[in-house]
C-alpha atoms as a PDB file:
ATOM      1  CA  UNK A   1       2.988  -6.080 -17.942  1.00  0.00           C
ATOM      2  CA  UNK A   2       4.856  -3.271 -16.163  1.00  0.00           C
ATOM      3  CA  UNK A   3       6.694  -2.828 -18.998  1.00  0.00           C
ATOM      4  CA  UNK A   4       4.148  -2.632 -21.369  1.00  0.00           C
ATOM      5  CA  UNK A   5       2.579  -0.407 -19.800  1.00  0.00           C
ATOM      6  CA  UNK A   6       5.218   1.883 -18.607  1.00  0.00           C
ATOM      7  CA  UNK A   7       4.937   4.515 -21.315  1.00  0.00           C
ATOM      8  CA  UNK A   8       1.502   4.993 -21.039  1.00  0.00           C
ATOM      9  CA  UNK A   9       0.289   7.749 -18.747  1.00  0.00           C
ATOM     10  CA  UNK A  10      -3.235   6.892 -18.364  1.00  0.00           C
ATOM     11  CA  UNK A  11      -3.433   3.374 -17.007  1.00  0.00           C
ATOM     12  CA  UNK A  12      -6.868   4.034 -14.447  1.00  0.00           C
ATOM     13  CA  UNK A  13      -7.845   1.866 -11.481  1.00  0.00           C
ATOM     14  CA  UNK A  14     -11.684   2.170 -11.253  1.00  0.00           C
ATOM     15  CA  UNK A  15     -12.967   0.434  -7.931  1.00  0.00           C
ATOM     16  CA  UNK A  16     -16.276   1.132  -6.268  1.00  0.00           C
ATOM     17  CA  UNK A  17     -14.658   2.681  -3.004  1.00  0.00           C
ATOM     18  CA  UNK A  18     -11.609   3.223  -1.264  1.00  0.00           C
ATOM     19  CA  UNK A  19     -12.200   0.449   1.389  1.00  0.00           C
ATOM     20  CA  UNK A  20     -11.094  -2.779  -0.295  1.00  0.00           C
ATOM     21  CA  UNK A  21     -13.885  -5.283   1.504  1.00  0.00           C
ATOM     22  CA  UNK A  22     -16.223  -2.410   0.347  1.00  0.00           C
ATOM     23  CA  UNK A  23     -15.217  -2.768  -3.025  1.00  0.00           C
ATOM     24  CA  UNK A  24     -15.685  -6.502  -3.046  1.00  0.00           C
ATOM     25  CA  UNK A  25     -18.816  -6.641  -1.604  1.00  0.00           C
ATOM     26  CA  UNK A  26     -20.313  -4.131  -4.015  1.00  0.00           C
ATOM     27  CA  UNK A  27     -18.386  -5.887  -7.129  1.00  0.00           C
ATOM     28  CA  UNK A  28     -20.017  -9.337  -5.541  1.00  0.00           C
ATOM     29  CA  UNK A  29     -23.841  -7.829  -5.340  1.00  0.00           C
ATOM     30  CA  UNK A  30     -23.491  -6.444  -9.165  1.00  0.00           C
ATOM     31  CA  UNK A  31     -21.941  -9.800 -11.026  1.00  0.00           C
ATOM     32  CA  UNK A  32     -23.106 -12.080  -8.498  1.00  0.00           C
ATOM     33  CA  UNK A  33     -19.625 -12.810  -7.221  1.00  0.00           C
ATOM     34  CA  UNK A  34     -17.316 -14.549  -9.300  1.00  0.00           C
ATOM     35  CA  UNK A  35     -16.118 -18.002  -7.729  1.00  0.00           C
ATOM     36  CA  UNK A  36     -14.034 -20.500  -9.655  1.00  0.00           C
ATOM     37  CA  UNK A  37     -12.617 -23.932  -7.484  1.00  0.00           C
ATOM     38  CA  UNK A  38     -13.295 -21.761  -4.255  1.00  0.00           C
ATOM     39  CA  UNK A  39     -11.258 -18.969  -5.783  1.00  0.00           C
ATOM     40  CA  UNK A  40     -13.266 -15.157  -5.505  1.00  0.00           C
ATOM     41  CA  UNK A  41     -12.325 -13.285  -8.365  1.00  0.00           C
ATOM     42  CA  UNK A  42     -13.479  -9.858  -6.978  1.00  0.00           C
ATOM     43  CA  UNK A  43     -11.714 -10.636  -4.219  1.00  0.00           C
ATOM     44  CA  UNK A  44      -8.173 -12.116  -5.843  1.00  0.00           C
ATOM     45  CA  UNK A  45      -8.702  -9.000  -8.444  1.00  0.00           C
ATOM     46  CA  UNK A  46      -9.313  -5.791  -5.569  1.00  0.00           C
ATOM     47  CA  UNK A  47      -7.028  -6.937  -3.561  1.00  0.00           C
ATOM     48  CA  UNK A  48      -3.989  -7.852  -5.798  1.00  0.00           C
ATOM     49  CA  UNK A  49      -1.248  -5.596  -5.715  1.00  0.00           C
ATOM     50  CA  UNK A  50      -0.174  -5.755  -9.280  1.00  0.00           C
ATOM     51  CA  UNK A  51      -3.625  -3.570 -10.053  1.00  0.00           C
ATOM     52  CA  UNK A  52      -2.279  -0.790  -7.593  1.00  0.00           C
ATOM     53  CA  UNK A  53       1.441  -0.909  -8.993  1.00  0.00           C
ATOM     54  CA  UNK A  54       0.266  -0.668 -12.586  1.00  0.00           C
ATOM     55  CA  UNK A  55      -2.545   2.502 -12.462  1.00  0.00           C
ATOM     56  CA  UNK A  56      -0.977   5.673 -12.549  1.00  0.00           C
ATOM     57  CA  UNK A  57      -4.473   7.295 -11.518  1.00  0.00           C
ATOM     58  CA  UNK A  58      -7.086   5.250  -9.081  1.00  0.00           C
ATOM     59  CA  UNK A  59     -11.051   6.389  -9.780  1.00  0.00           C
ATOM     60  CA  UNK A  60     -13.358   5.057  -7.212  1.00  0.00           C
ATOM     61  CA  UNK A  61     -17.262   4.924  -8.914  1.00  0.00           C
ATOM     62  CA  UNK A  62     -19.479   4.539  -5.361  1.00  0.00           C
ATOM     63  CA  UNK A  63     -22.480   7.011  -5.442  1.00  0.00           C
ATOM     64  CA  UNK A  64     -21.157   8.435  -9.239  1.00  0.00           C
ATOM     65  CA  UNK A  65     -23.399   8.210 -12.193  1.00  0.00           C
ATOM     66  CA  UNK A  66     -21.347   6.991 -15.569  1.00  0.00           C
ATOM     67  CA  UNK A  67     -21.265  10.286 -16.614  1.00  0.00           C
ATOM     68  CA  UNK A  68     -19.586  11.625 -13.875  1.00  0.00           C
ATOM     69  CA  UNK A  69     -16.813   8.781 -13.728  1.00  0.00           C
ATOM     70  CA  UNK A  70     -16.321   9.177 -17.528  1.00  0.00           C
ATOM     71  CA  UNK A  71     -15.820  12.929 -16.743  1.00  0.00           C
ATOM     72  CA  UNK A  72     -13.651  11.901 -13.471  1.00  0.00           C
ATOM     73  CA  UNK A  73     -11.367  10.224 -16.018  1.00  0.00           C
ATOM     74  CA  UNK A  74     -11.644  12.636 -18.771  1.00  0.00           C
ATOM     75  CA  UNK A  75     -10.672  15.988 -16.531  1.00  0.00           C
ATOM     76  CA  UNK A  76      -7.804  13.134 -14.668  1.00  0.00           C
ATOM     77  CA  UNK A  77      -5.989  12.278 -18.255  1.00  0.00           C
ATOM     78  CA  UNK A  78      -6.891  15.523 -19.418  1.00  0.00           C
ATOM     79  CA  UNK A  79      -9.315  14.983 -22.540  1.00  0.00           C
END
């Protein structure tokens, strides 16, 4: 995947917050948590380094509207 992604300049993280547990917590209270065979998928995804390795640019969406996190991203990869 690294390599596939490599030449692109806008691969974007968006997470609810900067604090990891944070982030899970408020992924878990919008989809209901995600739990397959005991596995948490917000949990597995947040905290999985190959997310942070692959964004070139992290947005974090906790007290934004949609329209400010699109902008966020728009001013970031400069659209």
């Amino acid at each position: 995947m690294q390599q596939v992604l490599e030449p692109y300049i806008n691969v974007v993280l968006i997470l609810p917050s900067p604090d990891l547990e944070e982030s899970i917590q408020i992924l878990n209270e919008r989809n209901g948590g995600i739990v397959s065979n005991g596995f948490d998928l917000n949990e597995y995804f947040v905290k999985h380094h190959s997310n942070y390795d692959l964004a070139k640019f992290v947005v974090y969406t906790k007290g934004k509207s949609t329209e400010e996190t699109r902008d966020e991203i728009l001013k970031i990869v400069k659209l």
